[in-house]
Protein backbone atom coordinates (compact mmCIF):
# COMPACT_ATOMS: atom_id res chain seq x y z
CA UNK A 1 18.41 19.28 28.31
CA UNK A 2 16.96 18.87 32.08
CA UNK A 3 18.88 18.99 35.26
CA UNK A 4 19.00 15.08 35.19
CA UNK A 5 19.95 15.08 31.31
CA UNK A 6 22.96 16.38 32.03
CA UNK A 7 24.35 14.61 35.07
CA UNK A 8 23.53 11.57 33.73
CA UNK A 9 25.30 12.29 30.44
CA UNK A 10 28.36 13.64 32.99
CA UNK A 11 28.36 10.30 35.00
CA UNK A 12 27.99 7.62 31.75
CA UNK A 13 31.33 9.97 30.28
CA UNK A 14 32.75 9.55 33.78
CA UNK A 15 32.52 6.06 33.52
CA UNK A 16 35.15 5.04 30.72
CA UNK A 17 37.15 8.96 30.88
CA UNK A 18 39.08 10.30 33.72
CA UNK A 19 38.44 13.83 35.16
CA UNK A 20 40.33 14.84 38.54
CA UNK A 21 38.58 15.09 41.85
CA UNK A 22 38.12 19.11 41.53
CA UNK A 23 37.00 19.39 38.52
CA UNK A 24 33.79 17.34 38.72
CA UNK A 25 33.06 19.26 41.97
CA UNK A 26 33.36 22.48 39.75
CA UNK A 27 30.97 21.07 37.29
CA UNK A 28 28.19 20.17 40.02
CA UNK A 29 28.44 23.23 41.66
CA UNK A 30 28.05 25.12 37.84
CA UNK A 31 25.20 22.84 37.34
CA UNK A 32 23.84 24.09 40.80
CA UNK A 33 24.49 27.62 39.39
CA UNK A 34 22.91 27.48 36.26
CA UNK A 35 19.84 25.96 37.48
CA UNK A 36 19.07 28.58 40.08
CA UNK A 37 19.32 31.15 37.58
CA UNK A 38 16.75 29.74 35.50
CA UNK A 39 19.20 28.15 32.85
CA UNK A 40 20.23 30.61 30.87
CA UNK A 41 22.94 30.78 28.04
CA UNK A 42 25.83 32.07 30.15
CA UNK A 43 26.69 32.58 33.44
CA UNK A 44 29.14 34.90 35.08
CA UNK A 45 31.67 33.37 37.61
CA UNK A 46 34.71 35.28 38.88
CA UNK A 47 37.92 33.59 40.41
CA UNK A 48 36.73 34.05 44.11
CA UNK A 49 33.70 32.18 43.33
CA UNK A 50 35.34 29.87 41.28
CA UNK A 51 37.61 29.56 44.01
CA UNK A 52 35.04 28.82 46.72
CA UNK A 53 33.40 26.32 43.80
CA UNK A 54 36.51 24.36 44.20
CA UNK A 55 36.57 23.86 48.24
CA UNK A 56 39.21 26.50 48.10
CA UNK A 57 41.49 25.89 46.12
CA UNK A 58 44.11 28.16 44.97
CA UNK A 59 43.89 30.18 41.27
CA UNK A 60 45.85 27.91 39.51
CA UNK A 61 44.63 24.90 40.79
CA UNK A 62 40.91 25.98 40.57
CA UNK A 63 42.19 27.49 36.98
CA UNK A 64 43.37 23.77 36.15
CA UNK A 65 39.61 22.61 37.31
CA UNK A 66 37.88 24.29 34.66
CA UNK A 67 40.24 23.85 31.72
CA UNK A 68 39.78 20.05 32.07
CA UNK A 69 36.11 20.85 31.96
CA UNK A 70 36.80 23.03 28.79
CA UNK A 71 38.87 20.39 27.34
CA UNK A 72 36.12 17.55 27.70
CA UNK A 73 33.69 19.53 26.26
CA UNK A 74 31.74 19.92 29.18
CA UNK A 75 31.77 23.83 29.29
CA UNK A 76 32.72 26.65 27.38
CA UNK A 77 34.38 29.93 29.04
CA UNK A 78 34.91 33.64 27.94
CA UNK A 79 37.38 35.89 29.97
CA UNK A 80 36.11 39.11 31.34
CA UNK A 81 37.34 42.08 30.21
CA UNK A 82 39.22 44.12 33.13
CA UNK A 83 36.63 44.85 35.66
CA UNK A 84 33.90 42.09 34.63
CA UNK A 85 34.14 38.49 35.80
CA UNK A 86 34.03 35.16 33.30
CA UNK A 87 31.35 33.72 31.77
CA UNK A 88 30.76 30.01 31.43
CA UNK A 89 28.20 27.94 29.27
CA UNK A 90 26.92 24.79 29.57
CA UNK A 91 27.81 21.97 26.40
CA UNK A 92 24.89 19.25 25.79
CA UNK A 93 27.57 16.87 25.27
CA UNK A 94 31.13 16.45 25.80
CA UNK A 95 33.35 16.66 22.40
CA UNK A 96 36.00 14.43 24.11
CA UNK A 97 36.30 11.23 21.63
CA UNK A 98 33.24 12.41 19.52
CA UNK A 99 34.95 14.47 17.06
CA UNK A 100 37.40 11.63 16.44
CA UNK A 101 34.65 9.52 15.80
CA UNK A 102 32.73 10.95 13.85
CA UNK A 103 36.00 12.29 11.66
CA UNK A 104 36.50 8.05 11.57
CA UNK A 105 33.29 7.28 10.32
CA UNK A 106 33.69 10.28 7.53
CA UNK A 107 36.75 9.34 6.49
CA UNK A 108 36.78 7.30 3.14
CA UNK A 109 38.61 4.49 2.84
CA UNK A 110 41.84 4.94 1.53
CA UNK A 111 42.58 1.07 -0.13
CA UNK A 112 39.86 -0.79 -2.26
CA UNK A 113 38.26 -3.56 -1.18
CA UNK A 114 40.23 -6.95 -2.53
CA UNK A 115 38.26 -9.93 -4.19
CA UNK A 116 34.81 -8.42 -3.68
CA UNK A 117 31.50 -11.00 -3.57
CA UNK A 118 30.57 -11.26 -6.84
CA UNK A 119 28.26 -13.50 -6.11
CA UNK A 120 25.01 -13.58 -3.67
CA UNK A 121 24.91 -16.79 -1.82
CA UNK A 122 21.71 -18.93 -2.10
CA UNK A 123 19.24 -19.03 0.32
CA UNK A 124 17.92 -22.43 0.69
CA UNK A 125 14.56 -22.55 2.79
CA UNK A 126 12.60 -25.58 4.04
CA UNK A 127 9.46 -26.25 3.23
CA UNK A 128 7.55 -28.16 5.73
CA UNK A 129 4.98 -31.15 4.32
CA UNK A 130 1.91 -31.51 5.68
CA UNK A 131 0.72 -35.33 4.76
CA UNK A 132 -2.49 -35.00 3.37
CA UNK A 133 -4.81 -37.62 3.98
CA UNK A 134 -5.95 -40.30 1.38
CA UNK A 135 -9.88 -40.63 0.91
CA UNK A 136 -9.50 -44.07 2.08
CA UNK A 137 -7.72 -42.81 5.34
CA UNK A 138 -10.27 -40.09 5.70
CA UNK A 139 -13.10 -42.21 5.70
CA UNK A 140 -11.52 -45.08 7.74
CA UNK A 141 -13.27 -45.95 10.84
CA UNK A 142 -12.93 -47.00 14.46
CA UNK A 143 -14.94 -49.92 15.30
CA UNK A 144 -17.73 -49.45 17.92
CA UNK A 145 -19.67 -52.37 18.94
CA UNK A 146 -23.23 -51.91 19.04
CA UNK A 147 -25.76 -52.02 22.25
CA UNK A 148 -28.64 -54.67 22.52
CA UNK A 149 -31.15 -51.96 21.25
CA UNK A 150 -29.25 -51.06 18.21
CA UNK A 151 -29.13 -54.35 17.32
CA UNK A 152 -32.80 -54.45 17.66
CA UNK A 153 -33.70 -50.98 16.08
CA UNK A 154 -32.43 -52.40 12.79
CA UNK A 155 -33.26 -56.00 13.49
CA UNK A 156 -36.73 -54.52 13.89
CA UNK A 157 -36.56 -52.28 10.74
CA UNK A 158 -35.52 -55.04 8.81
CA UNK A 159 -37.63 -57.47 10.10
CA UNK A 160 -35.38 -60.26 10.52
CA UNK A 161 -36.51 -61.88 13.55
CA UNK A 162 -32.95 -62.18 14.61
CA UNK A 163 -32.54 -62.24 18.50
CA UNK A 164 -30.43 -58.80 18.90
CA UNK A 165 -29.43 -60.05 22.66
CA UNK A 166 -28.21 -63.21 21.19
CA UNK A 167 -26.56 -61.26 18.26
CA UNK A 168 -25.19 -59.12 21.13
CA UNK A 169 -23.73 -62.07 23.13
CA UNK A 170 -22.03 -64.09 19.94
CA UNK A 171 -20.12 -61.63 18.70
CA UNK A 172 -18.80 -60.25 22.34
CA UNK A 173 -18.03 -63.71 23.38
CA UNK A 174 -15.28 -63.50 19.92
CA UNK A 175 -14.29 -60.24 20.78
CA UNK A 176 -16.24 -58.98 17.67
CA UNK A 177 -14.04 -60.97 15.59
CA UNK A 178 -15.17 -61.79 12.31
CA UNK A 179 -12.44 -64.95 11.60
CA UNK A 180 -9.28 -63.71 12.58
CA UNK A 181 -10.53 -59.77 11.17
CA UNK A 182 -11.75 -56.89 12.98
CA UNK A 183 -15.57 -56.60 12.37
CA UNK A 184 -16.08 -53.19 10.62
CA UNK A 185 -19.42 -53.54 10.25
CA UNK A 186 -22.18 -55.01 12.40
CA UNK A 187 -25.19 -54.08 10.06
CA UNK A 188 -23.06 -56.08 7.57
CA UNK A 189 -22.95 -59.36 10.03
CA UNK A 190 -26.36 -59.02 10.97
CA UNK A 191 -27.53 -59.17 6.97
CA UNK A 192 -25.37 -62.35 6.35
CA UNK A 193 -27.22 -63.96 9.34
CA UNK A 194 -30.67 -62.86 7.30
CA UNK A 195 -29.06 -64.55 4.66
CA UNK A 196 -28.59 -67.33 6.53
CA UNK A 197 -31.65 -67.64 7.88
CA UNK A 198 -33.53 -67.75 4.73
CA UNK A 199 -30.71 -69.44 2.69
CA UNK A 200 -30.39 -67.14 0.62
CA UNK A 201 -26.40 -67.70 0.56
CA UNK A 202 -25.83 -70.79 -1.63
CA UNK A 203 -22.34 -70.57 -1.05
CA UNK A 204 -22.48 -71.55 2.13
CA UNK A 205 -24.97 -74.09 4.26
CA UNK A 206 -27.61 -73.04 6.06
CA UNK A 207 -26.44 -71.88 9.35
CA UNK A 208 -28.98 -70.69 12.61
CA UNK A 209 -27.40 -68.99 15.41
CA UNK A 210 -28.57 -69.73 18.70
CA UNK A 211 -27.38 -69.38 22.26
CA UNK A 212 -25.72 -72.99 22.29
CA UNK A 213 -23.24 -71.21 19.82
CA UNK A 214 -22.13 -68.53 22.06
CA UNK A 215 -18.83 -70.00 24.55
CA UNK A 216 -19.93 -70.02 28.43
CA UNK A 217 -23.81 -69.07 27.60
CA UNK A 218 -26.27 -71.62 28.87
CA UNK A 219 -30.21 -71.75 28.60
């Protein structure tokens, strides 16, 4: 663990546990220790400097300092033998609430479970439909009437002799209304007027188409 590893571990712990005033001096200033002495395993401390690590205060107080530190799992501490000061240690993590934990989470249960599921639940899941498109939706068209020299292109191809301005003109006058239908197709209307034209549709008299039959069109 860094420097900044372990204060920040020491200040989220600090946050939900109480530690007195003095003792999280003392562990700053053993943090300041350890790190000038390159971090190693243990450190020795005697009670004058322990003393002067706690602004002064007196051996039982600064004593008290360091046992809470002990207790929280912060540090660990060895008594010198007569004539050689205390060593301390650095913990990587306070045992304070841990080993309660984890003895919690360990623990079996001591009561079986009553009425277990016997039974998994089904899942139900929606499938979305996509409506497919008929063949007769698919080839469906929008309507677009022609322009004079479309009308003539095929009127020309065809060799009808039909008038494709005149064509133009009827059918735009009606709104390209075939009746009281939609025209669909204008090839279509301009092969009934061929058939017109040369009677070749029994069903109906012979009918010729000229400008006198287009509303508002004068010559």
């Amino acid at each position: 663990m860094t420097y900044i590893d372990y204060l920040n571990e020491f200040n989220r712990w600090i946050e939900n546990n109480h530690l007195t005033l003095p003792a999280q001096v003392l562990y700053f200033r053993l943090l300041n220790v350890f790190n000038r002495a390159g971090w190693p395993e243990w450190v020795p401390v005697d009670t004058i400097r322990l003393q002067v690590m706690t602004n002064g205060l007196s051996k039982p107080s600064a004593y008290r300092a360091r046992d809470e530190l002990v207790k929280a799992g912060f540090i660990r501490y060895q008594q010198g033998k007569k004539g050689a000061p205390s060593r301390y240690s650095l913990s990587e993590q306070s045992n304070s609430g841990i080993d309660s934990l984890q003895e919690t989470l360990h623990k079996p249960l001591q009561f079986p479970l009553q009425n277990p599921l016997q039974e998994t639940l089904p899942i139900y899941k929606t499938k979305t439909k996509t409506k497919e498109k008929t063949p007769t939706e698919s080839k469906r068209k929008v309507f677009v009437p022609p322009t004079v020299d479309e009308v003539r292109e095929y009127c020309l191809a065809r060799k009808n002799g039909i008038d494709p301005q005149e064509f133009v003109d009827y059918y735009a006058a009606r709104g390209w209304m075939l009746g009281k239908a939609k025209m669909k197709d204008w090839k279509a209307a301009v092969r009934t007027w061929e058939k017109r034209r040369k009677g070749g549709n029994h069903d109906q008299p012979e009918r010729y188409f000229t400008a006198a039959d287009i509303p508002g069109r004068n010559d």
